[in-house]
C-alpha atoms as a PDB file:
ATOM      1  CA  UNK A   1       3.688  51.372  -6.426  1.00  0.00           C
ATOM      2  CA  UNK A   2       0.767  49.299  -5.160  1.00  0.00           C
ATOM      3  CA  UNK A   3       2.135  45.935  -3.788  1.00  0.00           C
ATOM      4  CA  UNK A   4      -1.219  43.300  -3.128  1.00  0.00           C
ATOM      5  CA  UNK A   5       0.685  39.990  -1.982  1.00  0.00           C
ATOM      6  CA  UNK A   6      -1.797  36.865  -1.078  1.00  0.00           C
ATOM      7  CA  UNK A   7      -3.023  35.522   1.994  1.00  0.00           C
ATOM      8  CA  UNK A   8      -4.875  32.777   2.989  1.00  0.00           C
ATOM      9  CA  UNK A   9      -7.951  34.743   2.412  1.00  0.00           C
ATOM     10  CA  UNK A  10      -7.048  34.373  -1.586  1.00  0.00           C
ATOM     11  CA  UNK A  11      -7.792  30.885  -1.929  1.00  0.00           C
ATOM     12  CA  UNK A  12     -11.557  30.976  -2.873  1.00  0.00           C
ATOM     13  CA  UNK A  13     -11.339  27.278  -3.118  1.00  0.00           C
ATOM     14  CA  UNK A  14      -8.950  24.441  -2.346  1.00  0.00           C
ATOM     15  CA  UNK A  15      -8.059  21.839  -4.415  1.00  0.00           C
ATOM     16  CA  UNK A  16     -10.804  19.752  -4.667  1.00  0.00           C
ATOM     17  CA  UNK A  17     -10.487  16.469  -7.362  1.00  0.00           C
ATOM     18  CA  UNK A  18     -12.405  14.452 -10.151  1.00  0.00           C
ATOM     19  CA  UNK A  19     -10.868  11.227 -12.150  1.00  0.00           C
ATOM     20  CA  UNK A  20      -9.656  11.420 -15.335  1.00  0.00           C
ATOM     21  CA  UNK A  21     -11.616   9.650 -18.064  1.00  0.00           C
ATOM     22  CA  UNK A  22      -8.145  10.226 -20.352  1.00  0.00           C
ATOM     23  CA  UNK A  23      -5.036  10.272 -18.320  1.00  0.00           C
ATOM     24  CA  UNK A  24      -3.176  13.711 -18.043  1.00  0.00           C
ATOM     25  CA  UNK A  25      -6.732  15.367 -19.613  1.00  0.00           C
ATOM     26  CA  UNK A  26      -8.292  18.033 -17.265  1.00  0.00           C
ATOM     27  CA  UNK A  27     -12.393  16.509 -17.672  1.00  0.00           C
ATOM     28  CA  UNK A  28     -14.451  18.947 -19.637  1.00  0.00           C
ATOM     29  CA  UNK A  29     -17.541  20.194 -17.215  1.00  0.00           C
ATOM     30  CA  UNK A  30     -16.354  18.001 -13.986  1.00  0.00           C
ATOM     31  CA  UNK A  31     -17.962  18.637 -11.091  1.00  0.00           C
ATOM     32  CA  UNK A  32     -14.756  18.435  -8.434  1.00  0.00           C
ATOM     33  CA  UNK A  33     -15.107  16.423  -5.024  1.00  0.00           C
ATOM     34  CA  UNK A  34     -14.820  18.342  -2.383  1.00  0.00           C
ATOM     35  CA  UNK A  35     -11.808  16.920  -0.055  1.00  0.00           C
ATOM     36  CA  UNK A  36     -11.521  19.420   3.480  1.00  0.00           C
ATOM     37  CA  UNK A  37     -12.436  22.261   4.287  1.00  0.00           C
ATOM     38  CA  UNK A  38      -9.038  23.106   5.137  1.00  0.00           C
ATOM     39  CA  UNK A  39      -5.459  22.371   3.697  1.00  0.00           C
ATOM     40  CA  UNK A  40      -2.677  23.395   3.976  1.00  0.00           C
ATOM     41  CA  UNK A  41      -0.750  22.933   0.447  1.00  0.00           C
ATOM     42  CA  UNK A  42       2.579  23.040  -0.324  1.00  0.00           C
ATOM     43  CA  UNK A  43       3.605  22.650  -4.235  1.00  0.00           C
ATOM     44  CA  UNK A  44       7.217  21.632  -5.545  1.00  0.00           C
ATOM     45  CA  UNK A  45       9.162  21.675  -8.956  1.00  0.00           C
ATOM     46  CA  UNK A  46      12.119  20.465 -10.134  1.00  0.00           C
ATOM     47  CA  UNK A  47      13.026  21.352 -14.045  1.00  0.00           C
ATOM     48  CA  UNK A  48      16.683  18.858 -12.755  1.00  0.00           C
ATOM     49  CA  UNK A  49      19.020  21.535 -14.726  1.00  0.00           C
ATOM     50  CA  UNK A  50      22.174  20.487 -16.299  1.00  0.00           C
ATOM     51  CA  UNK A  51      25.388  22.464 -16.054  1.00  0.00           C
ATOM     52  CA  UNK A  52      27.378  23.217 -19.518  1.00  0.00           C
ATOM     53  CA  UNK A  53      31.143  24.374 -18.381  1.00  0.00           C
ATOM     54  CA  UNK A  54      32.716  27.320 -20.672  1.00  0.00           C
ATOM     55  CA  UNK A  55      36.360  27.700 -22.026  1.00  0.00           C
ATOM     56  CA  UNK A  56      38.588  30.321 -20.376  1.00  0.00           C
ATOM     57  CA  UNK A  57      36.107  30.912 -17.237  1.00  0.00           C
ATOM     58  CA  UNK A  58      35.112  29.057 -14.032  1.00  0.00           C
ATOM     59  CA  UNK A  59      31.552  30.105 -15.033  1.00  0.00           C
ATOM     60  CA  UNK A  60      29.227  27.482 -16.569  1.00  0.00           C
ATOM     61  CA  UNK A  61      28.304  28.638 -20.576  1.00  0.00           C
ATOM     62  CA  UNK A  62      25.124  27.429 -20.329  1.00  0.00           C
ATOM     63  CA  UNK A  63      22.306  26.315 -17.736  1.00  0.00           C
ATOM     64  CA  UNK A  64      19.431  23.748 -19.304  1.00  0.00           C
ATOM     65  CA  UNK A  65      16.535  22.607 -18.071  1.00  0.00           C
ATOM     66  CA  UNK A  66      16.453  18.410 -18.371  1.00  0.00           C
ATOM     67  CA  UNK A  67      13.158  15.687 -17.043  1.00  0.00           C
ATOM     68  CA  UNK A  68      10.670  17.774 -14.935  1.00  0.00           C
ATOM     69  CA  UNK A  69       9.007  16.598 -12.187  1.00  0.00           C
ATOM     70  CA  UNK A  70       6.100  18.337 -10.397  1.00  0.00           C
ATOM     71  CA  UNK A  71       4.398  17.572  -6.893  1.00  0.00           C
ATOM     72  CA  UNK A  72       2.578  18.661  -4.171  1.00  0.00           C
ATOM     73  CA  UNK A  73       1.572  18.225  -0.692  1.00  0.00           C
ATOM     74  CA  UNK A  74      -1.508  18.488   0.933  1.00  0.00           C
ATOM     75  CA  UNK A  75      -2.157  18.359   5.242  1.00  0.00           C
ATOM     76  CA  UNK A  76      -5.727  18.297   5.996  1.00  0.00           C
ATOM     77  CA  UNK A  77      -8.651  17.797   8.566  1.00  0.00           C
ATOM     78  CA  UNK A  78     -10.831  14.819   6.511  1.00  0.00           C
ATOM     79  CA  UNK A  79     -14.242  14.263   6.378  1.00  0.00           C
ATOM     80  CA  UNK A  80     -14.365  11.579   5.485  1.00  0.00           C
ATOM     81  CA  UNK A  81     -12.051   8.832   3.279  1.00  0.00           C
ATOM     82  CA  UNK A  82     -13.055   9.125  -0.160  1.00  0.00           C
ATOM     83  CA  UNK A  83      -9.959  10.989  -1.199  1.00  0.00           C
ATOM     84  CA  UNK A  84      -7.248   8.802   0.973  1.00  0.00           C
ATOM     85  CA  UNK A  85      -8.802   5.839  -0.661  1.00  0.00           C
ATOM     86  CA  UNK A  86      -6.645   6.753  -3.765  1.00  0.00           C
ATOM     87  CA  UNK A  87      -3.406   6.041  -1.492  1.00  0.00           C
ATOM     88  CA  UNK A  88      -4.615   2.706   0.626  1.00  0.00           C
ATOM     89  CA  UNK A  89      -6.638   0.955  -1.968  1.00  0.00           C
ATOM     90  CA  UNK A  90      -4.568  -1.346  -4.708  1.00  0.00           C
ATOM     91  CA  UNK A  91      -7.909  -1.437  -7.059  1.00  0.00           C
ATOM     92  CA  UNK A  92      -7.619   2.413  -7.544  1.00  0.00           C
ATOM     93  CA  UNK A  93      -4.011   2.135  -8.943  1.00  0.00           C
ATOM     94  CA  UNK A  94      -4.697   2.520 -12.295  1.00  0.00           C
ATOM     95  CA  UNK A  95      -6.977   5.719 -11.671  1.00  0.00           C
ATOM     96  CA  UNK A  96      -5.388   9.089 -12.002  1.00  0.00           C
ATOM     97  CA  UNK A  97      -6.990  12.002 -11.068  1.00  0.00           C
ATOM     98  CA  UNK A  98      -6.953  16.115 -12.284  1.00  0.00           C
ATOM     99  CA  UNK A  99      -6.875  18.713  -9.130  1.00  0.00           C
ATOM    100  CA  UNK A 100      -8.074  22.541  -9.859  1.00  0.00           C
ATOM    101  CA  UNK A 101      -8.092  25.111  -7.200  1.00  0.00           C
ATOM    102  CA  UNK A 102      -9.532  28.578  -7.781  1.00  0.00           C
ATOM    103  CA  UNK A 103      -7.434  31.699  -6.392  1.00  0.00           C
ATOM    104  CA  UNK A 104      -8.325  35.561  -6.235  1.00  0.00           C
ATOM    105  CA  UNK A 105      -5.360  37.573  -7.892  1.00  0.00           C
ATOM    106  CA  UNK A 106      -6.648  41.139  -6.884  1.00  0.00           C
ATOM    107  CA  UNK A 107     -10.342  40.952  -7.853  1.00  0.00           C
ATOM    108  CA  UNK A 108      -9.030  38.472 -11.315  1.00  0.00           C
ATOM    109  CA  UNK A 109      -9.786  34.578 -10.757  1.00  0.00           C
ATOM    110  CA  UNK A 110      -7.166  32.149 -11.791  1.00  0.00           C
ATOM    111  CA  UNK A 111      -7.748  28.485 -11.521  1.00  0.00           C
ATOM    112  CA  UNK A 112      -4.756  25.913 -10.143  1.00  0.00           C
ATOM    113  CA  UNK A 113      -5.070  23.270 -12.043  1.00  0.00           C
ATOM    114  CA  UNK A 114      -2.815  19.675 -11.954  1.00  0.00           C
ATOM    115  CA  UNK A 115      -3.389  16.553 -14.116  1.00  0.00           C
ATOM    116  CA  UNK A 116      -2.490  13.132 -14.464  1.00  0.00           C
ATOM    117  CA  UNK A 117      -1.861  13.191 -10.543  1.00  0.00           C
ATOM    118  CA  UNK A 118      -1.371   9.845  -7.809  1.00  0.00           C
ATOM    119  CA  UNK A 119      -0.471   9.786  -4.830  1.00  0.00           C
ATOM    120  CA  UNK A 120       2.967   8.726  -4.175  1.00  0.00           C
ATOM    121  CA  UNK A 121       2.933   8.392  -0.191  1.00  0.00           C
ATOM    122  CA  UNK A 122       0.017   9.022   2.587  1.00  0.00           C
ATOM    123  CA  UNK A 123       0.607   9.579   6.202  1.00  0.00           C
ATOM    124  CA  UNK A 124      -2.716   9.746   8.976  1.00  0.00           C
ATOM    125  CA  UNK A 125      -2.334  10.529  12.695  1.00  0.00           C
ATOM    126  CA  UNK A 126      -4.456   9.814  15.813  1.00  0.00           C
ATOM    127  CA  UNK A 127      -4.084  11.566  18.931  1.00  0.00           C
ATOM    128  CA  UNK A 128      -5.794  11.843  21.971  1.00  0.00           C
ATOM    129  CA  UNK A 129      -7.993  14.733  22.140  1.00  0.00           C
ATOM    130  CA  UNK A 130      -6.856  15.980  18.629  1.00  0.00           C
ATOM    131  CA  UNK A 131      -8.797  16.029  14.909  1.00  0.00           C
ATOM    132  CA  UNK A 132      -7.249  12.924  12.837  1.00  0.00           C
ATOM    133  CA  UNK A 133      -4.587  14.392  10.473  1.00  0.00           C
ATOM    134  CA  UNK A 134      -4.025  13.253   7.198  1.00  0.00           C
ATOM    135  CA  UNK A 135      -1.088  14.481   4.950  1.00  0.00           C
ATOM    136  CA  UNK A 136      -0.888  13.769   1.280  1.00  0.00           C
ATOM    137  CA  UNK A 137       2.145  14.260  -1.657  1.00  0.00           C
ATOM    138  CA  UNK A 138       1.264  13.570  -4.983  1.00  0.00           C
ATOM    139  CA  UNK A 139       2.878  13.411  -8.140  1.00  0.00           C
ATOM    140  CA  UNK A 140       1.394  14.917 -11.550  1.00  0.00           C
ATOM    141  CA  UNK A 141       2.348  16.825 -14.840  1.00  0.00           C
ATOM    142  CA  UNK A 142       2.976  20.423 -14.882  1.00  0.00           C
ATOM    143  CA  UNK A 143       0.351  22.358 -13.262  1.00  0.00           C
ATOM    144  CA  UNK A 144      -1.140  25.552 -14.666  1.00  0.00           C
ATOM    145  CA  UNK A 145      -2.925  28.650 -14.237  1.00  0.00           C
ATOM    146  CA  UNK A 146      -5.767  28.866 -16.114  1.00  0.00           C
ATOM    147  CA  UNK A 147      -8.046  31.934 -16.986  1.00  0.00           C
ATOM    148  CA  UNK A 148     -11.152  30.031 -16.959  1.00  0.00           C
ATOM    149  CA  UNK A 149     -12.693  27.055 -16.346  1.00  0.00           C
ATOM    150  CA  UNK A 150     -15.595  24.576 -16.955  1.00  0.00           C
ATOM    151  CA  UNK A 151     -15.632  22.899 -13.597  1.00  0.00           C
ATOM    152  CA  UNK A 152     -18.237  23.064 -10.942  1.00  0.00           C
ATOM    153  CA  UNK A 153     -16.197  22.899  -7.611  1.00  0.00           C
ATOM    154  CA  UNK A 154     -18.308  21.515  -4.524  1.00  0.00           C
ATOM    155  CA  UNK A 155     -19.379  23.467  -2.019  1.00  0.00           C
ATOM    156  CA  UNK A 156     -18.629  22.439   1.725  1.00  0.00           C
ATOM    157  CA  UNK A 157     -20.778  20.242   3.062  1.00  0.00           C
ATOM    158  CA  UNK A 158     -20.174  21.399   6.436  1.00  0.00           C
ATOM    159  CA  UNK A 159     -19.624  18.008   7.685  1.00  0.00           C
ATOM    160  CA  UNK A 160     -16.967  18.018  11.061  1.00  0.00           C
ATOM    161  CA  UNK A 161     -13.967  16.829  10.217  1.00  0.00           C
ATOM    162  CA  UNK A 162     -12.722  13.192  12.346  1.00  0.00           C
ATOM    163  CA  UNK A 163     -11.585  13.415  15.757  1.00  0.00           C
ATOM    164  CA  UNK A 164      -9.988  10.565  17.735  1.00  0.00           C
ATOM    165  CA  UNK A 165     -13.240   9.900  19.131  1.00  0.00           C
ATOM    166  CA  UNK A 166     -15.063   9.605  16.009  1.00  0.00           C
ATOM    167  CA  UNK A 167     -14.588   6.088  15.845  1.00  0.00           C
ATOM    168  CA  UNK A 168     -15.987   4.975  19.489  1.00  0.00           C
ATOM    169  CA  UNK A 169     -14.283   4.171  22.879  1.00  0.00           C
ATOM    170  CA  UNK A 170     -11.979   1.403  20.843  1.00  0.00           C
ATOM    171  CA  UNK A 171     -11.319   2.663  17.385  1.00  0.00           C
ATOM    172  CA  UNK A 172      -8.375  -0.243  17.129  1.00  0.00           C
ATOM    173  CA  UNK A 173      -7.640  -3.899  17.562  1.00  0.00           C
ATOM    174  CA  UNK A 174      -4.922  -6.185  16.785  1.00  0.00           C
ATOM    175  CA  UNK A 175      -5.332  -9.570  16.400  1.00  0.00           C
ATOM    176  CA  UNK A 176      -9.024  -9.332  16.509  1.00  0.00           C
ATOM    177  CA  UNK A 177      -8.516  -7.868  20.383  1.00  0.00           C
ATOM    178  CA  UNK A 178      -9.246  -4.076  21.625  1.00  0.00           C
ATOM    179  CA  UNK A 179      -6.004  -2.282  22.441  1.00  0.00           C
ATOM    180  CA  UNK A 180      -5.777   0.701  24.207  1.00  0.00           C
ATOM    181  CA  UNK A 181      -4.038   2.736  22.221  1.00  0.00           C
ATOM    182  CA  UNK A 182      -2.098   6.571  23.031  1.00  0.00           C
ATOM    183  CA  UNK A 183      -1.097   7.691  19.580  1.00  0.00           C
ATOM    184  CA  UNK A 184      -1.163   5.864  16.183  1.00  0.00           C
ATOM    185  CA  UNK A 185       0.501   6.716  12.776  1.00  0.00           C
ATOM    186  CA  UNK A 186       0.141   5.101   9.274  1.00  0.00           C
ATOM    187  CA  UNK A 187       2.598   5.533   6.273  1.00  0.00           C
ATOM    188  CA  UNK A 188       1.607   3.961   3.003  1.00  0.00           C
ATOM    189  CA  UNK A 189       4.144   4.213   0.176  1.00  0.00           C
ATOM    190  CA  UNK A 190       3.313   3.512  -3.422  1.00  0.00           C
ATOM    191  CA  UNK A 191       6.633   4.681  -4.399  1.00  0.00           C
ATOM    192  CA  UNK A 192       5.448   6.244  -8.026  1.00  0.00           C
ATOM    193  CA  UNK A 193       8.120   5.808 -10.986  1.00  0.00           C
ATOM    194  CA  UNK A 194       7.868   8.622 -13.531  1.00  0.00           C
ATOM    195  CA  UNK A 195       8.708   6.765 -16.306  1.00  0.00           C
ATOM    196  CA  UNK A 196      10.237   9.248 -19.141  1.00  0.00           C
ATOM    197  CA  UNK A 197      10.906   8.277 -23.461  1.00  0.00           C
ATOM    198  CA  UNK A 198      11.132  10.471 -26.109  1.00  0.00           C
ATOM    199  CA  UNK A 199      12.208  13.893 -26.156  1.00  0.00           C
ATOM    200  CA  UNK A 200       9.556  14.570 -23.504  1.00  0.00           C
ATOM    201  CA  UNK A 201      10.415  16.699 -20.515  1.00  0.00           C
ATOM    202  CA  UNK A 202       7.762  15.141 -18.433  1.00  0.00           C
ATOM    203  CA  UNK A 203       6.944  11.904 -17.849  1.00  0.00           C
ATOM    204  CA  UNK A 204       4.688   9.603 -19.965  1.00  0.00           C
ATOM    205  CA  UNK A 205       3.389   7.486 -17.331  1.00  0.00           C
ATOM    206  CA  UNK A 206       3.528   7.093 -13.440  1.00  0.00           C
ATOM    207  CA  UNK A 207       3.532   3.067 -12.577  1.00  0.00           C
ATOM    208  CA  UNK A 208       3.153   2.301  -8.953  1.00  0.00           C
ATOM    209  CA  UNK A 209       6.112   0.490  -7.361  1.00  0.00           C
ATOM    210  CA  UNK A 210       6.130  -2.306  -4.415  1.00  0.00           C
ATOM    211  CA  UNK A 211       3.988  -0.615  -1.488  1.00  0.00           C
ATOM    212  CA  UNK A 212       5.532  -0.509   1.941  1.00  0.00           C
ATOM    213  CA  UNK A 213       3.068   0.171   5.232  1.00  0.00           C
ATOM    214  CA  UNK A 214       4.690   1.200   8.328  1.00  0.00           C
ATOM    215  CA  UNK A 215       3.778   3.137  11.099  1.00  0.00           C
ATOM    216  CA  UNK A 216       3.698   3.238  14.950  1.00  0.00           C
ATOM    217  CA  UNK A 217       1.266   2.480  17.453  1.00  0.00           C
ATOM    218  CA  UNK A 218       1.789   2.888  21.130  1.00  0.00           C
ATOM    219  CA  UNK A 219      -0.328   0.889  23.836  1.00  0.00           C
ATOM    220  CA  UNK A 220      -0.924   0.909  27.712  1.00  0.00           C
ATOM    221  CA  UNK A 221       1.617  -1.756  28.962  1.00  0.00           C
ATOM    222  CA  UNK A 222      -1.821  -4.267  30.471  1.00  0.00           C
ATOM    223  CA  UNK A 223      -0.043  -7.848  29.964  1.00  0.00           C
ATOM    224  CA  UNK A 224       2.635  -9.251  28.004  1.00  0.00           C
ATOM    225  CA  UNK A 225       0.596  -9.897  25.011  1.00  0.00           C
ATOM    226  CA  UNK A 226       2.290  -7.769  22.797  1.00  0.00           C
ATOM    227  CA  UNK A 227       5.660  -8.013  23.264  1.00  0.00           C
ATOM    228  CA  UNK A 228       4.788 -11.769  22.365  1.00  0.00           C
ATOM    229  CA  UNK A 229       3.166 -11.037  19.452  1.00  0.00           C
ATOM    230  CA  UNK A 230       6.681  -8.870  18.772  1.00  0.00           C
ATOM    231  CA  UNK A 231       9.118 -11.893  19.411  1.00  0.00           C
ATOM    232  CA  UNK A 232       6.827 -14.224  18.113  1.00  0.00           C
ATOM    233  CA  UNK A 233       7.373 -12.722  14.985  1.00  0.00           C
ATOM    234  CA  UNK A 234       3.700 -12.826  14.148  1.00  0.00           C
ATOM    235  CA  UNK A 235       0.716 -11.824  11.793  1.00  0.00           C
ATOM    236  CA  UNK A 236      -2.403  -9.760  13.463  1.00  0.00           C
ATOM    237  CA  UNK A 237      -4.359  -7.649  11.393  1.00  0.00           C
ATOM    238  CA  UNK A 238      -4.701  -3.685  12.759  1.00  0.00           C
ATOM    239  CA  UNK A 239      -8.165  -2.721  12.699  1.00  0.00           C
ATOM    240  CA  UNK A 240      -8.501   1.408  13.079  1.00  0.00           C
ATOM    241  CA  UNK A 241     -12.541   2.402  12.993  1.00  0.00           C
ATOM    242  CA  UNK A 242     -12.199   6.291  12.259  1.00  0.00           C
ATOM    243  CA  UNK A 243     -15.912   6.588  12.098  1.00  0.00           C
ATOM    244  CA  UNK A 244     -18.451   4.385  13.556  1.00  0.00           C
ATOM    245  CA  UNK A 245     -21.874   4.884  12.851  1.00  0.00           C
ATOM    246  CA  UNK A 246     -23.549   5.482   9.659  1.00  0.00           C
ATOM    247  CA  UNK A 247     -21.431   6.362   7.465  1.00  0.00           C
ATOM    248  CA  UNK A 248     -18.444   4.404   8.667  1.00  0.00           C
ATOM    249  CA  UNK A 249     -14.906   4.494   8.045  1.00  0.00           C
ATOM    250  CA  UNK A 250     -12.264   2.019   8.745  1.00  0.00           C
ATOM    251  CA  UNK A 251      -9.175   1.112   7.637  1.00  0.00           C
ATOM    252  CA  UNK A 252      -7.547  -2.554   7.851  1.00  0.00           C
ATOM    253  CA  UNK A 253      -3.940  -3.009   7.917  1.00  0.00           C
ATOM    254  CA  UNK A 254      -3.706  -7.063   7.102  1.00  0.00           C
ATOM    255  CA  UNK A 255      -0.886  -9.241   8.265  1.00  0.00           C
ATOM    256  CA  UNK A 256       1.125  -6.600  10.028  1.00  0.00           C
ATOM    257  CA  UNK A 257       4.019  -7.009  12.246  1.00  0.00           C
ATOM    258  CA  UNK A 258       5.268  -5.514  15.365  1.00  0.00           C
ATOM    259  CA  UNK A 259       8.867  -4.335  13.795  1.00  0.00           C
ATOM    260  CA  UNK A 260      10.696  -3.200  16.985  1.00  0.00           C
ATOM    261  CA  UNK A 261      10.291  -1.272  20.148  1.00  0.00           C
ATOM    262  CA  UNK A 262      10.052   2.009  19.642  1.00  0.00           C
ATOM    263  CA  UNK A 263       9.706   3.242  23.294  1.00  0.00           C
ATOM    264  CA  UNK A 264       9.096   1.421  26.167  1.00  0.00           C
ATOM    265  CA  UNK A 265      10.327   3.413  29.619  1.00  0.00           C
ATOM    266  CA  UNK A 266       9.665   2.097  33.219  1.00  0.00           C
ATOM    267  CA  UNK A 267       9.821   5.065  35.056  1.00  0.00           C
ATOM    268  CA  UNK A 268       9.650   5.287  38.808  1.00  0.00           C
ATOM    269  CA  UNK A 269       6.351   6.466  41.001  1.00  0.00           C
ATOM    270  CA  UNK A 270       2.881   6.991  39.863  1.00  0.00           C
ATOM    271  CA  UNK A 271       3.906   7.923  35.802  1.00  0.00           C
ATOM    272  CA  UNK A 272       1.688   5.673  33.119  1.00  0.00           C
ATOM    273  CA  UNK A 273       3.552   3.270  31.462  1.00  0.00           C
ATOM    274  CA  UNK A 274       3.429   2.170  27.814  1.00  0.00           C
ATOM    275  CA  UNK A 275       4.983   0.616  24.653  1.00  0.00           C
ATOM    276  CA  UNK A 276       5.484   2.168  21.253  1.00  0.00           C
ATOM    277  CA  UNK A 277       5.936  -0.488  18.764  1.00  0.00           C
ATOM    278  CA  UNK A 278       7.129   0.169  15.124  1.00  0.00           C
ATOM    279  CA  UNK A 279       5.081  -2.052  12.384  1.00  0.00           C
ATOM    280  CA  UNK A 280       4.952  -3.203   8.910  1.00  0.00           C
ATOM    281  CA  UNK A 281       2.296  -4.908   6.820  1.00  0.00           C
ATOM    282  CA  UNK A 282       1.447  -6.405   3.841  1.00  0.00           C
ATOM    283  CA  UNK A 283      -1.226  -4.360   2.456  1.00  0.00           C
ATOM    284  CA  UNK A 284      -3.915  -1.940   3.617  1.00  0.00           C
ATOM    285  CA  UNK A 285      -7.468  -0.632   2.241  1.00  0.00           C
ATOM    286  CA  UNK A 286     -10.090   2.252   3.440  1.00  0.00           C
ATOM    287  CA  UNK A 287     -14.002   1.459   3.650  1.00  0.00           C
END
């Protein structure tokens, strides 16, 4: 018996993304946007069964499926921030987008393919000395695998993916100042409600709920200015350049404030000393 399971070899192409002109219909003849040259994706389903208990027997009689509810999760390396626009930017809210991946199933091509998909939460990481992470989940109706298919995915463009240095010697400020920041992270939360009617298993539409920001930002302890700005209870914009240059990418976190300490040790001798600071904001958006 010949056994041929997948690798990561397989995956001819990754998901790559086009809107949807009708939502929850896969465009005819799209040509797909290419979003990383590397992800890895992670794909979840829940068919929420329901339990029927049986006479006589502590066995259940019967096991039936109920709502479904279908998801996904993408990490990647970006390129740029066309793609993580869809999570930061309130005028794409009423967009929804169709997803098709193409896979190599011993020498027969399948294509992945997702519709009527947003994204229900976004998280992006900056390191020192590391690529800028991005990780992705997003909701969307039952995805298939389809024999054949009339899109025209991209091919990569071979552009380097963001580092932390992409964006200059001081990719942030807050409050309109540089800051010399150690590690940054971002969450943005639309917090997607499937909403269900009918007798239809999945849901009809996916309305965005209230958005939350939050994240974490840790600075080199220069002055007091900060833990001010923290007591003061006050409103500074965060400013994050990604790229600088042409093109450029930044993203503004408006009216944002400094939640709590996350970490701030004084440690004896010669160690660096700086403070971690939890935030939350008002609202976000990618250029």
């Amino acid at each position: 018996m010949s056994v041929n399971p997948l690798t990561g070899k397989n995956i001819l192409s990754w998901p790559q993304y086009v809107e949807e002109a009708t939502p929850g219909t896969f465009p005819e003849n799209a040509t797909l946007n290419f979003i990383a040259p590397y992800a890895l994706f992670d794909q979840d389903a829940d068919l929420n069964h329901m339990f029927v208990s049986g006479l006589g027997s502590r066995d259940v009689r019967d096991i039936i499926r109920s709502i479904e509810l279908y998801g996904f999760t993408m990490r990647f390396f970006p390129v740029n921030t066309n793609f993580l626009k869809y999570a930061t930017n309130l005028n794409l809210d009423t967009k929804t987008l169709s997803l098709e991946a193409k896979i190599d199933f011993a020498g027969t091509t399948k294509y992945w393919r997702a519709t009527y998909a947003k994204v229900n939460y976004a998280t992006l990481r900056w390191t020192p000395g590391d690529l800028i992470r991005a990780e992705v989940y997003m909701l969307c109706r039952k995805p298939v695998y389809a024999a054949s298919s009339t899109a025209t995915h991209s091919s990569d463009p071979g552009t380097e993916p963001l580092t932390w240095s992409s964006g200059g010697d001081n990719p942030f400020t807050l409050g309109g100042s540089n800051v010399k920041v150690q590690a940054f992270t971002v969450t943005i939360r639309n917090n997607l409600r499937p909403v269900y009617a009918g007798g239809a298993r999945e849901y009809v539409a996916l309305v965005p709920g209230e958005r939350r920001i939050q994240g974490t930002i840790t600075i080199l302890w220069e002055s007091t200015d900060y833990w001010d700005i923290l007591v003061g209870d006050q409103y500074k914009d965060i400013v994050w350049t990604l790229k600088s240059g042409t093109p450029s990418y930044t993203l503004t976190i408006a009216d944002a404030k400094l939640s709590r300490i996350n970490r701030f040790p004084w440690t004896p001798g010669g160690d660096v000393i700086a403070e971690s600071y939890d935030f939350f904001a008002k609202t976000c958006s990618l250029t």
